[in-house]
PDB file of N, CA and C in Angstrom:
ATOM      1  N   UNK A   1      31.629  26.074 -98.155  1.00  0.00           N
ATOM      2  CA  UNK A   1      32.756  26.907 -97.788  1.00  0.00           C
ATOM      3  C   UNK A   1      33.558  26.199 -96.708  1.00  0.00           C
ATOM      4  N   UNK A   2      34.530  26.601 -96.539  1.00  0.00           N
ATOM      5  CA  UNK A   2      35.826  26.183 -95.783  1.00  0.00           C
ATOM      6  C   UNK A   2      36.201  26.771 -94.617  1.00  0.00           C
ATOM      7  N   UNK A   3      36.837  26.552 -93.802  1.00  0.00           N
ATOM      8  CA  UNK A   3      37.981  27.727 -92.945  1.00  0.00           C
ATOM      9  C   UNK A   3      38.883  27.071 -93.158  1.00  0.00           C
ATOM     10  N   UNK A   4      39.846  27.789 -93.247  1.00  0.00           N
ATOM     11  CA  UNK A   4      40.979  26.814 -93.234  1.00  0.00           C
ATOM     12  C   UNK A   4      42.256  27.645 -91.819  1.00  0.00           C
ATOM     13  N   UNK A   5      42.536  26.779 -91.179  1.00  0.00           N
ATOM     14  CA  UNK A   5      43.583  27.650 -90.245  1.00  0.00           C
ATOM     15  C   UNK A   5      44.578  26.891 -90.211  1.00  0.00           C
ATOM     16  N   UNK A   6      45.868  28.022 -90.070  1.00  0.00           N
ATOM     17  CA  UNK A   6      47.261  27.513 -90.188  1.00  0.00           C
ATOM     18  C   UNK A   6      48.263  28.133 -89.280  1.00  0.00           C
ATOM     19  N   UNK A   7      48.691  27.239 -88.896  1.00  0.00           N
ATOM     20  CA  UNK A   7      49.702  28.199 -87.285  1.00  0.00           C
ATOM     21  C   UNK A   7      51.099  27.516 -87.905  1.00  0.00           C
ATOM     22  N   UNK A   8      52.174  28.724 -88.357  1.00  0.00           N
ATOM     23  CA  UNK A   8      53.125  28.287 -89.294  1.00  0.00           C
ATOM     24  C   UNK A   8      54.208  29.183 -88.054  1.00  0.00           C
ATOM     25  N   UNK A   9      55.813  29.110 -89.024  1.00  0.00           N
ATOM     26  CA  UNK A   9      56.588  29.889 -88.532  1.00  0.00           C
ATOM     27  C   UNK A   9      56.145  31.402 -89.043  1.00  0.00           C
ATOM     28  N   UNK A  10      57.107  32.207 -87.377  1.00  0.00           N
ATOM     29  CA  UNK A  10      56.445  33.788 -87.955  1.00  0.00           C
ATOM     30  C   UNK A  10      57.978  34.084 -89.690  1.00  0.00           C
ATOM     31  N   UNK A  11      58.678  33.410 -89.951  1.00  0.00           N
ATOM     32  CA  UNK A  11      59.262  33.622 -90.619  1.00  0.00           C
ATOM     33  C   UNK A  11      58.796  33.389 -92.177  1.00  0.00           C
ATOM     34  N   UNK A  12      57.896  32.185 -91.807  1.00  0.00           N
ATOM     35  CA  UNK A  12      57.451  32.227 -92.949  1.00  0.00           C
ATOM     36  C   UNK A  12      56.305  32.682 -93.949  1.00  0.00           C
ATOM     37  N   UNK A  13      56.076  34.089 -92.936  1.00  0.00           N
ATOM     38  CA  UNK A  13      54.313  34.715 -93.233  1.00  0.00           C
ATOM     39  C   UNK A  13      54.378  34.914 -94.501  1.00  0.00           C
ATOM     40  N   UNK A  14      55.268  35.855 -94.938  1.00  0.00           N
ATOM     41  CA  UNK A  14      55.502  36.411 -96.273  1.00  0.00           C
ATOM     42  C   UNK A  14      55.496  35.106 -97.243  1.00  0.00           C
ATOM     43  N   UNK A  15      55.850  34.242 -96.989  1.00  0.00           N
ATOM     44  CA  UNK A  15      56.088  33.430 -98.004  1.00  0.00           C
ATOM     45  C   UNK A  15      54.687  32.762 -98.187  1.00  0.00           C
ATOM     46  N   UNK A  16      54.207  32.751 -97.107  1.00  0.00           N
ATOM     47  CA  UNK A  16      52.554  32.081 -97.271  1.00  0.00           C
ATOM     48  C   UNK A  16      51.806  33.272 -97.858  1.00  0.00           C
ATOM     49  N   UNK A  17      51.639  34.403 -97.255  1.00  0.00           N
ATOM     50  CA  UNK A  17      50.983  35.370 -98.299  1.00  0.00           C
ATOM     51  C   UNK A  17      51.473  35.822 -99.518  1.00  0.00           C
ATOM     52  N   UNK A  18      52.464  35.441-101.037  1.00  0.00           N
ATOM     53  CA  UNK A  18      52.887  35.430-101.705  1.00  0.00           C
ATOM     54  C   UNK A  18      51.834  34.022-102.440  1.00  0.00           C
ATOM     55  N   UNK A  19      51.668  33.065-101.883  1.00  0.00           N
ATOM     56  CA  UNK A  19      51.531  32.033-102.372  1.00  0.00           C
ATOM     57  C   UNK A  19      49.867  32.149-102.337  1.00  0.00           C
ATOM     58  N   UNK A  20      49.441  32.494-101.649  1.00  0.00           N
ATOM     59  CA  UNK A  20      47.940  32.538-101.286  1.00  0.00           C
ATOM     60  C   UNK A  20      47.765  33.438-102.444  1.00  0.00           C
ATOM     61  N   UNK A  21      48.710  34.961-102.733  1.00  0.00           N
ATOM     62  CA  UNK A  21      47.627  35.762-103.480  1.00  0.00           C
ATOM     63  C   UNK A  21      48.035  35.094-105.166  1.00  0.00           C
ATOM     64  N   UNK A  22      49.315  34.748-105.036  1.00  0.00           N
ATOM     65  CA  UNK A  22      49.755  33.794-106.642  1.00  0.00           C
ATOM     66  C   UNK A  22      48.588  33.000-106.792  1.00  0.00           C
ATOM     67  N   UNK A  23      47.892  32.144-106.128  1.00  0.00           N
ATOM     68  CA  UNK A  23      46.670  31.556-106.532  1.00  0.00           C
ATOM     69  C   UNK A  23      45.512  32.407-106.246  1.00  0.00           C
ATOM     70  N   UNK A  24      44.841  33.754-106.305  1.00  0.00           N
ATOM     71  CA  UNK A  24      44.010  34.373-106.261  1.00  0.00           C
ATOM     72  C   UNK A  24      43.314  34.418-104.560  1.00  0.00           C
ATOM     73  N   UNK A  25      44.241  33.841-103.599  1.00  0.00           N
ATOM     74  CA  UNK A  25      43.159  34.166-102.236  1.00  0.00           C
ATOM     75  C   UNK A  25      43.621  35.500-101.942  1.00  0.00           C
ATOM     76  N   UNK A  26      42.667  36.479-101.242  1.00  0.00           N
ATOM     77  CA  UNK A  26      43.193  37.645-100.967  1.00  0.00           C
ATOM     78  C   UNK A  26      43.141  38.037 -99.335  1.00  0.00           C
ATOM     79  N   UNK A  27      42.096  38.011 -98.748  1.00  0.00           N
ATOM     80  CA  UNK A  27      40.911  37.954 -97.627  1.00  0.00           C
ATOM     81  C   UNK A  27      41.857  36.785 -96.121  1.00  0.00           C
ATOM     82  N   UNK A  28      42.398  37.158 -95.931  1.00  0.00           N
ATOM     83  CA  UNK A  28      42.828  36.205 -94.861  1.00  0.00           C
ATOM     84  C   UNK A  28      42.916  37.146 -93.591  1.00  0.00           C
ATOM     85  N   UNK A  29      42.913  36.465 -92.148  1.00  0.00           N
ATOM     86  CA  UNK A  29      43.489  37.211 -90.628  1.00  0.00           C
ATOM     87  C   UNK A  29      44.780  36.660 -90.288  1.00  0.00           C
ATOM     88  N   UNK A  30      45.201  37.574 -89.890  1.00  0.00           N
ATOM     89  CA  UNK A  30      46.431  37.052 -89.357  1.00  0.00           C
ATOM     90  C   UNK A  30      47.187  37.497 -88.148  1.00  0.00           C
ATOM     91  N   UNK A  31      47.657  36.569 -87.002  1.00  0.00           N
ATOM     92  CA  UNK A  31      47.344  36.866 -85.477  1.00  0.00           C
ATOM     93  C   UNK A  31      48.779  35.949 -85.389  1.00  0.00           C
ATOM     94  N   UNK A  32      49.004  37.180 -84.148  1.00  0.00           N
ATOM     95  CA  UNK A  32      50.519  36.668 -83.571  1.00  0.00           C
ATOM     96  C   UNK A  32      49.993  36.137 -82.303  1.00  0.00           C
ATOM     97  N   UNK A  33      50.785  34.339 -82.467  1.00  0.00           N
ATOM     98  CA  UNK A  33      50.341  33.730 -81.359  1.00  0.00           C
ATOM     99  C   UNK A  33      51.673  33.157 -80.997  1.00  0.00           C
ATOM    100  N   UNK A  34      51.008  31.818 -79.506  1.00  0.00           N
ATOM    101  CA  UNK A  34      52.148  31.347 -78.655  1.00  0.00           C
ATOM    102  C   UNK A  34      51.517  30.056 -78.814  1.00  0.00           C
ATOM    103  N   UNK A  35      52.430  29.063 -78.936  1.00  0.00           N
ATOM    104  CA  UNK A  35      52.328  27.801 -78.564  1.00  0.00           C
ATOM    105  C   UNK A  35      53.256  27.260 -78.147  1.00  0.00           C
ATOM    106  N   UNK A  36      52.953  25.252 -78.178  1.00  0.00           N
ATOM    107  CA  UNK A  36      53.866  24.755 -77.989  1.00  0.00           C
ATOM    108  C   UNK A  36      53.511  23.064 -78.428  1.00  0.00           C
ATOM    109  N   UNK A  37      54.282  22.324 -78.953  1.00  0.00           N
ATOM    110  CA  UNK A  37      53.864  21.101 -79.408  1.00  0.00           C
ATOM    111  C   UNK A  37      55.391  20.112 -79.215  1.00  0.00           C
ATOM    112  N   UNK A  38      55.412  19.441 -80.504  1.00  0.00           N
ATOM    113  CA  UNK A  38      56.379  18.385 -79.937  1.00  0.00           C
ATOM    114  C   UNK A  38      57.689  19.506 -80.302  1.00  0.00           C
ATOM    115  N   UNK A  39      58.383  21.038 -81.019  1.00  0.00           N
ATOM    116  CA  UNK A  39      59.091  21.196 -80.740  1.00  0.00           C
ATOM    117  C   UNK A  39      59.978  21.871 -79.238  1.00  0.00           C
ATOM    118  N   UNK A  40      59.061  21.558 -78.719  1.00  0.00           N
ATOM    119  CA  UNK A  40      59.409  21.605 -77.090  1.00  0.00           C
ATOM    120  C   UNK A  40      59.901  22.707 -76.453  1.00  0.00           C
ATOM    121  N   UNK A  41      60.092  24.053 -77.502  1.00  0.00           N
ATOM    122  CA  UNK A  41      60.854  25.190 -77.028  1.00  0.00           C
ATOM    123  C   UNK A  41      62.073  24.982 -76.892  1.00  0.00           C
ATOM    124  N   UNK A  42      62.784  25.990 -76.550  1.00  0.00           N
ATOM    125  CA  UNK A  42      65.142  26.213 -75.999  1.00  0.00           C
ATOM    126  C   UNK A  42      64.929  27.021 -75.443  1.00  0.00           C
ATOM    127  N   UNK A  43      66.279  26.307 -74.776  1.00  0.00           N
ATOM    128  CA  UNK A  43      66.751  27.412 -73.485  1.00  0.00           C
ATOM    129  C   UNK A  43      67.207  28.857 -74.334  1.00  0.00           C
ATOM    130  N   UNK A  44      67.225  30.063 -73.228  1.00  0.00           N
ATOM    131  CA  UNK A  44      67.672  31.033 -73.654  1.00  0.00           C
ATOM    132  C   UNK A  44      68.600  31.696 -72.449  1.00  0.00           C
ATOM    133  N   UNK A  45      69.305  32.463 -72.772  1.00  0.00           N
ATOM    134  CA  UNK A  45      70.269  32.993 -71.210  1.00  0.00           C
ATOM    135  C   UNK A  45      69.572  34.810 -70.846  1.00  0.00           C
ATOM    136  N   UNK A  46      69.171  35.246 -69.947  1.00  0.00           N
ATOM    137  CA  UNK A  46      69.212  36.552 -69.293  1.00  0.00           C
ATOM    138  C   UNK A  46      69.839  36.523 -68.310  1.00  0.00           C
ATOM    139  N   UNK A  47      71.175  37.573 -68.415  1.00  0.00           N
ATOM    140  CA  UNK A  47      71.731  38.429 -67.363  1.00  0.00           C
ATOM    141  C   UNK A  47      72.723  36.723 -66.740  1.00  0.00           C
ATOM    142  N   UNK A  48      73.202  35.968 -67.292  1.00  0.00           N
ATOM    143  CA  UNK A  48      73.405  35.236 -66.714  1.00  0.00           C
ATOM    144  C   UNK A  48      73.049  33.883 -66.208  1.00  0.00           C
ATOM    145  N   UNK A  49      71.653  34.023 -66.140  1.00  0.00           N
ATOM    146  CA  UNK A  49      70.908  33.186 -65.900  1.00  0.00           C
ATOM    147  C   UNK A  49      70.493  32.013 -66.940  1.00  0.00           C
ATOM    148  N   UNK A  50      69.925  30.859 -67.153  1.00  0.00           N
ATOM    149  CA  UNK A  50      69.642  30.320 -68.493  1.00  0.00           C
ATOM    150  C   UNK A  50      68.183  29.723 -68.335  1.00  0.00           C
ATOM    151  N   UNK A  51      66.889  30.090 -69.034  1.00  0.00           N
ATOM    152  CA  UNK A  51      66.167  29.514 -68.413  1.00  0.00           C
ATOM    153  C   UNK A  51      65.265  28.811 -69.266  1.00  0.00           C
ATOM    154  N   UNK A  52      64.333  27.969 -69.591  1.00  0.00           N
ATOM    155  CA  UNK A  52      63.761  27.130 -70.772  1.00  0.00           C
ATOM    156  C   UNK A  52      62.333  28.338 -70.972  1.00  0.00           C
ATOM    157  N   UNK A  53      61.985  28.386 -72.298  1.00  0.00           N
ATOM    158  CA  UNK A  53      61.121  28.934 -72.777  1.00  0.00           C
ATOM    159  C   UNK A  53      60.183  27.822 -73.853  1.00  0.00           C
ATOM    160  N   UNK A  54      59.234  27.474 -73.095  1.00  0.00           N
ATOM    161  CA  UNK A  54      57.841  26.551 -73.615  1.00  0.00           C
ATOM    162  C   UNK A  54      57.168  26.751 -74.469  1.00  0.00           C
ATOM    163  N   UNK A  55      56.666  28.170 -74.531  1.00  0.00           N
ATOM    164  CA  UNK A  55      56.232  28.586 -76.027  1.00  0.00           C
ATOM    165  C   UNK A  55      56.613  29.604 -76.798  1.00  0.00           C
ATOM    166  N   UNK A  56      56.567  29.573 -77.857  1.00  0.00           N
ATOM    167  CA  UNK A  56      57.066  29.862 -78.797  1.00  0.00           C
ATOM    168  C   UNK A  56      56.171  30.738 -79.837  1.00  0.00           C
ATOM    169  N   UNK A  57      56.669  31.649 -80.297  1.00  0.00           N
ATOM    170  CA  UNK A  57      56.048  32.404 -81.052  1.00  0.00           C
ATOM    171  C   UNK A  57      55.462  31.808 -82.851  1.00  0.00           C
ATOM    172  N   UNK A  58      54.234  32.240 -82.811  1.00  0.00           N
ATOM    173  CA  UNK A  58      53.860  31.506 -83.924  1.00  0.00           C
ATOM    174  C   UNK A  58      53.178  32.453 -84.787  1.00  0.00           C
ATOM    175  N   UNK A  59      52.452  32.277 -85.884  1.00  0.00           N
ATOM    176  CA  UNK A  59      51.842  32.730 -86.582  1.00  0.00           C
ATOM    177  C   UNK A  59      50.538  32.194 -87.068  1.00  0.00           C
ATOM    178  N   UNK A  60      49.233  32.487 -86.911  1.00  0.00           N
ATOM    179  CA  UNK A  60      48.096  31.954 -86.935  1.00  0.00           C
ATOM    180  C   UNK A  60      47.154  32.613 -88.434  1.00  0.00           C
ATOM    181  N   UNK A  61      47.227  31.967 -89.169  1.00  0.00           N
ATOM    182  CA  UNK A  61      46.528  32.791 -90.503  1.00  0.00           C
ATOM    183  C   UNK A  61      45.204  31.506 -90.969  1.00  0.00           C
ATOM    184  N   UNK A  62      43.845  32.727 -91.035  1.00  0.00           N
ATOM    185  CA  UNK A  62      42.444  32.219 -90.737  1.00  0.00           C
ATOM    186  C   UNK A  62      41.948  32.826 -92.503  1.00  0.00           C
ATOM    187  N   UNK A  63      41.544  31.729 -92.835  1.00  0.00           N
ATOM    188  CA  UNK A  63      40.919  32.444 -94.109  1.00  0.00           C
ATOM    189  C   UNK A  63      39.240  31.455 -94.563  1.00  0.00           C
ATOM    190  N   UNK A  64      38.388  31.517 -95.374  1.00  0.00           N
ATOM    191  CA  UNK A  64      37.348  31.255 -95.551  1.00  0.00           C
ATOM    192  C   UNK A  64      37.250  31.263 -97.119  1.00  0.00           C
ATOM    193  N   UNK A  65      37.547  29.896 -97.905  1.00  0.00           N
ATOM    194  CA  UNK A  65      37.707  29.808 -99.066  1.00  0.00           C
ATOM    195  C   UNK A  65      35.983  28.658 -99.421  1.00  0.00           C
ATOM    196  N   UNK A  66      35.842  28.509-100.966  1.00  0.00           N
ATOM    197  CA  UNK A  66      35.076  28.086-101.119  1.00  0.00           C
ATOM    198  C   UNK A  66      35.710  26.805-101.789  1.00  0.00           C
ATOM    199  N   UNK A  67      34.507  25.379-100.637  1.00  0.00           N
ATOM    200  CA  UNK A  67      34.865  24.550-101.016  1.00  0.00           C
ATOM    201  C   UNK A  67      36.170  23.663-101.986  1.00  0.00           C
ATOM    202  N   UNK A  68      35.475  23.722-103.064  1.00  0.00           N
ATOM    203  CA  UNK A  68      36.078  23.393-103.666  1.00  0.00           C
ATOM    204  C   UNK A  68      37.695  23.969-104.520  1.00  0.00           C
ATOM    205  N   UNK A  69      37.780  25.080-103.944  1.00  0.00           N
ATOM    206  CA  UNK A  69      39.205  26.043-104.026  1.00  0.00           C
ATOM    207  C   UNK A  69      39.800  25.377-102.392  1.00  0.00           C
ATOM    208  N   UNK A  70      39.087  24.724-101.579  1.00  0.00           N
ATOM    209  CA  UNK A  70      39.936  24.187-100.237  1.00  0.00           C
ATOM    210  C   UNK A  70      41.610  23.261-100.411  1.00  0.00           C
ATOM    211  N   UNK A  71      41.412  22.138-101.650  1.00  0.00           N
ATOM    212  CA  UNK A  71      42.221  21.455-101.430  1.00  0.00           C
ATOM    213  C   UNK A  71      43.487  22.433-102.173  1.00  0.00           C
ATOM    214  N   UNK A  72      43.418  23.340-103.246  1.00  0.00           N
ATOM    215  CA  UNK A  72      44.642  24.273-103.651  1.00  0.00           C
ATOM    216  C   UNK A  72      45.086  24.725-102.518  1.00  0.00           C
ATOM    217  N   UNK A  73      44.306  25.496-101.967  1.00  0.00           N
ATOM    218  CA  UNK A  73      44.910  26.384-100.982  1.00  0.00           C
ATOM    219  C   UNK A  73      45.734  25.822 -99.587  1.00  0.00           C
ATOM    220  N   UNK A  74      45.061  24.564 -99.268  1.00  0.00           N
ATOM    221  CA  UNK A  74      46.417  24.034 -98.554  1.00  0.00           C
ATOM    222  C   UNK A  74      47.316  23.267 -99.096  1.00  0.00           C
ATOM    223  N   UNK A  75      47.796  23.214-100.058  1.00  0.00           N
ATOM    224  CA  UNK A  75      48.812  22.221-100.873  1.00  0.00           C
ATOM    225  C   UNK A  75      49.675  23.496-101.180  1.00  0.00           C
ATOM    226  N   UNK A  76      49.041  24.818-102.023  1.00  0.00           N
ATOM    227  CA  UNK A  76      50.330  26.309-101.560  1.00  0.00           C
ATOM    228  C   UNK A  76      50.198  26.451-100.331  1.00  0.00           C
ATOM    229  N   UNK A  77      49.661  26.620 -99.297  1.00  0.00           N
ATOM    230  CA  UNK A  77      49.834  26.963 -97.944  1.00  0.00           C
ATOM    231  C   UNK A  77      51.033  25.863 -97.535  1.00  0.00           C
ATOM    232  N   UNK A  78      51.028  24.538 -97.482  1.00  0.00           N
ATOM    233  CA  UNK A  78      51.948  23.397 -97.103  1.00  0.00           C
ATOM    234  C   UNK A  78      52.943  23.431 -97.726  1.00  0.00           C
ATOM    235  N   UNK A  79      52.957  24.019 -98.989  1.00  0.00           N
ATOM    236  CA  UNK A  79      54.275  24.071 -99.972  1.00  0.00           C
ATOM    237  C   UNK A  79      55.578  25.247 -99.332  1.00  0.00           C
ATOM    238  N   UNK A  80      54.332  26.646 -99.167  1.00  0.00           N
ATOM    239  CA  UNK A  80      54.873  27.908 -98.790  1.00  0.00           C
ATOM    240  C   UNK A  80      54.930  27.643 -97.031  1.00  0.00           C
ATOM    241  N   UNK A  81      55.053  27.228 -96.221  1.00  0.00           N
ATOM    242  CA  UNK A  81      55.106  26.881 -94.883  1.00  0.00           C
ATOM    243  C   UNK A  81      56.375  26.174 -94.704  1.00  0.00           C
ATOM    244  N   UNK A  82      56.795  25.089 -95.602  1.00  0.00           N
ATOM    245  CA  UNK A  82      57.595  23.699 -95.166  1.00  0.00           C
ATOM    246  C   UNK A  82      58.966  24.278 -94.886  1.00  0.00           C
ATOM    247  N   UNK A  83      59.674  24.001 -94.145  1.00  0.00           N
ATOM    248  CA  UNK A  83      60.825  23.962 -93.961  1.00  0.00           C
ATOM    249  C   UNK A  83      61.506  22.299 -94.065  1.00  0.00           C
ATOM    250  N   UNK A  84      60.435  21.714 -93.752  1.00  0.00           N
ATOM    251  CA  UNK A  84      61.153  20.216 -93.279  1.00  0.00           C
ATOM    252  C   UNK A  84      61.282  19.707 -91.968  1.00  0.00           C
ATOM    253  N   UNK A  85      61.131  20.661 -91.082  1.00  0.00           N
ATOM    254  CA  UNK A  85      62.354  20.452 -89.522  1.00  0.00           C
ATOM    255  C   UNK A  85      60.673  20.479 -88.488  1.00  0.00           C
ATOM    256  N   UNK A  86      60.959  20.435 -87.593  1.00  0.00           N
ATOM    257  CA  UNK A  86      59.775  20.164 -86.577  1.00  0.00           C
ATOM    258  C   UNK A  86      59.408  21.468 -86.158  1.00  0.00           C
ATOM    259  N   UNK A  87      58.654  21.491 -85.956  1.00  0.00           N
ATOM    260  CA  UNK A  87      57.481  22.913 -85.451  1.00  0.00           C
ATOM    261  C   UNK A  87      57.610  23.760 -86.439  1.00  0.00           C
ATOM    262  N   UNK A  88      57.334  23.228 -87.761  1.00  0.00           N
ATOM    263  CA  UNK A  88      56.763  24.152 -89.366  1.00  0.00           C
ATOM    264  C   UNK A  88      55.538  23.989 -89.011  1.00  0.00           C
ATOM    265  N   UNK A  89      54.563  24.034 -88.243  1.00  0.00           N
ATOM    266  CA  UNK A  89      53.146  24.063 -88.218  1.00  0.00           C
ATOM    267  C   UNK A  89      52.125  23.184 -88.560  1.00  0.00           C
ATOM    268  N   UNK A  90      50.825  23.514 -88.442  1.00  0.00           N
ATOM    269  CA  UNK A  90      49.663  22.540 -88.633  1.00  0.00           C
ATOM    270  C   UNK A  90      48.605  23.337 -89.450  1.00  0.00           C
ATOM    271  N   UNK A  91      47.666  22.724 -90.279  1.00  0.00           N
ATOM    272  CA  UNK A  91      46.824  23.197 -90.987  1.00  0.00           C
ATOM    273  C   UNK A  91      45.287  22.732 -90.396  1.00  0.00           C
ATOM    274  N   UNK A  92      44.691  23.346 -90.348  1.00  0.00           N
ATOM    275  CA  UNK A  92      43.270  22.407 -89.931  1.00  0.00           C
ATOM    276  C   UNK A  92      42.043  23.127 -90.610  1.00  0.00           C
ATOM    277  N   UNK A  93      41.226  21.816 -91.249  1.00  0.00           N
ATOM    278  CA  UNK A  93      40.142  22.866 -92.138  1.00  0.00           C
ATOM    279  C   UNK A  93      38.868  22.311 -91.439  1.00  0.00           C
ATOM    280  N   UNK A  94      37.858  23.203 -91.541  1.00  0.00           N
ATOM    281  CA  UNK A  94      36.321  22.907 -90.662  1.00  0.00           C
ATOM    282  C   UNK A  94      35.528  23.245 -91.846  1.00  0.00           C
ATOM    283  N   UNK A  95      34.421  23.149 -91.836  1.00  0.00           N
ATOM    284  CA  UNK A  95      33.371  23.559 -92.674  1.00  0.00           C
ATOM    285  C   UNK A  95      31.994  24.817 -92.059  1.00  0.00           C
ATOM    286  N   UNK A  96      31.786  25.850 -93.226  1.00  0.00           N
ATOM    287  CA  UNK A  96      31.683  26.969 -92.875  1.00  0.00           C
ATOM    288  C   UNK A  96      30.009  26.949 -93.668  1.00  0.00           C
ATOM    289  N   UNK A  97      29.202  27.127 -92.353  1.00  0.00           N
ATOM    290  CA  UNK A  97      27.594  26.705 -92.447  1.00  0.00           C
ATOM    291  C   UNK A  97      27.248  28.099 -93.031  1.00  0.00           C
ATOM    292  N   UNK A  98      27.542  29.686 -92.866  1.00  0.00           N
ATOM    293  CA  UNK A  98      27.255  30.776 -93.648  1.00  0.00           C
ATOM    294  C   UNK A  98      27.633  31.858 -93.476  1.00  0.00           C
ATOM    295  N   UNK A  99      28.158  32.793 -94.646  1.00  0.00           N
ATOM    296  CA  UNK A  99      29.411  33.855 -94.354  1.00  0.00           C
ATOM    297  C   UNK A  99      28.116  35.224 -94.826  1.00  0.00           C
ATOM    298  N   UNK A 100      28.590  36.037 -94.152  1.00  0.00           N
ATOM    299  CA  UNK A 100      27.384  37.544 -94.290  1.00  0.00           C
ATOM    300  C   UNK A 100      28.227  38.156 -94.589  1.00  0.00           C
ATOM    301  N   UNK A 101      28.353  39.351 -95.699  1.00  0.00           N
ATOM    302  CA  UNK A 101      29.251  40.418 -95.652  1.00  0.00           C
ATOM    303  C   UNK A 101      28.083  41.759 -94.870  1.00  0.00           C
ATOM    304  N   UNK A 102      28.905  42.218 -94.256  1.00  0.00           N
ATOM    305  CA  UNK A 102      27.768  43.196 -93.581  1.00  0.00           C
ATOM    306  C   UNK A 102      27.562  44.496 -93.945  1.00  0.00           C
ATOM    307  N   UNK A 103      28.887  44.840 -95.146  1.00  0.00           N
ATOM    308  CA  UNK A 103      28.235  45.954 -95.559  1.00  0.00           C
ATOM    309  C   UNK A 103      27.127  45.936 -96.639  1.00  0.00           C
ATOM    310  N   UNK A 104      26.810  45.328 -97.268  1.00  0.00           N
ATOM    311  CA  UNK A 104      25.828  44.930 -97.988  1.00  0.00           C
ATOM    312  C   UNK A 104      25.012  43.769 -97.654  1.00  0.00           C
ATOM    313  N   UNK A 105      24.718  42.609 -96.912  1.00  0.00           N
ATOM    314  CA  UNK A 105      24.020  41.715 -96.778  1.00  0.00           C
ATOM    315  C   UNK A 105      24.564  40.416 -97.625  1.00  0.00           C
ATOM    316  N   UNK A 106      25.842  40.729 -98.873  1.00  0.00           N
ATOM    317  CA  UNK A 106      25.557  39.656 -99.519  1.00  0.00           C
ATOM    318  C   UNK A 106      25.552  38.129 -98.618  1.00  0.00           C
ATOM    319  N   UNK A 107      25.623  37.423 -99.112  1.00  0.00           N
ATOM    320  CA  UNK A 107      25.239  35.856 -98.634  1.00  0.00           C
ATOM    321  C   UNK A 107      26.278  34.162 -99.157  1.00  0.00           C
ATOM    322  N   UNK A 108      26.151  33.826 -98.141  1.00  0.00           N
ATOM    323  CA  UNK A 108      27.293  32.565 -98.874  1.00  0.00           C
ATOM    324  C   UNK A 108      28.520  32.766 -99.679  1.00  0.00           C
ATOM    325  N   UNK A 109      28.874  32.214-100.484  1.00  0.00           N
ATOM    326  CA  UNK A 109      30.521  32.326-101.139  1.00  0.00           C
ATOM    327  C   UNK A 109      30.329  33.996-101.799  1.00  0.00           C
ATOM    328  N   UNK A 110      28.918  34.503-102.059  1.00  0.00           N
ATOM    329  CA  UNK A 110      29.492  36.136-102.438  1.00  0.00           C
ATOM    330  C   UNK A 110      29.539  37.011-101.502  1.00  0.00           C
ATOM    331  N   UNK A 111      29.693  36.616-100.159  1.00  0.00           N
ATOM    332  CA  UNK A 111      30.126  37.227 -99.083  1.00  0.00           C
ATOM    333  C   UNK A 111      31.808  37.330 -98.828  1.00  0.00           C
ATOM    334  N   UNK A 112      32.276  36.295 -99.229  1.00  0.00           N
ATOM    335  CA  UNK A 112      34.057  36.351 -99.611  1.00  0.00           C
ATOM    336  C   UNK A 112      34.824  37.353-100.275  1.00  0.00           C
TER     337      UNK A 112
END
């Protein structure tokens, strides 16, 4: 099994969950976050004032696919993400030693 995590634009959630369930993933988290990388944040103005804002609102979506369904799911995830332009996000996958569903006990990929 997999994790796979992806911190995309918040604009483009919908378009990543469209694409995830078009290929059968269903099961994902999804968390409003802040960062900041090489697109460096912009200025913004209050009341007059103008002041730089560093991070930036993002979108963090966590899912737990099996193995070998890993490399689909980020090639639609990268497809449904891209804009082209800098700070479209990062994907990062780890490997997932054992998943429990807890209302029943099942075990490994029939815990998904």
């Amino acid at each position: 099994m997999k994790n796979i995590v992806a911190i995309i634009q918040p604009f483009k959630l919908d378009d990543v969950r469209v694409a995830m369930v078009g290929i059968g993933i269903d099961g994902m988290t999804i968390s409003e976050v802040r960062g900041h990388g090489r697109q460096k944040g912009h200025k913004e103005a209050y009341r007059g004032s103008e002041y730089q804002v560093d991070v930036l609102p993002k979108i963090k979506i966590e899912m737990v696919v099996p193995a070998e369904r890993a490399e689909e799911v980020i090639t639609a995830l990268e497809k449904a993400a891209c804009t082209g332009k800098i700070g479209d996000g990062k994907i990062f996958v780890s490997s997932i030693e054992q998943a429990v569903r807890i209302r029943n006990g099942d075990r490994g990929p029939a815990a998904l």
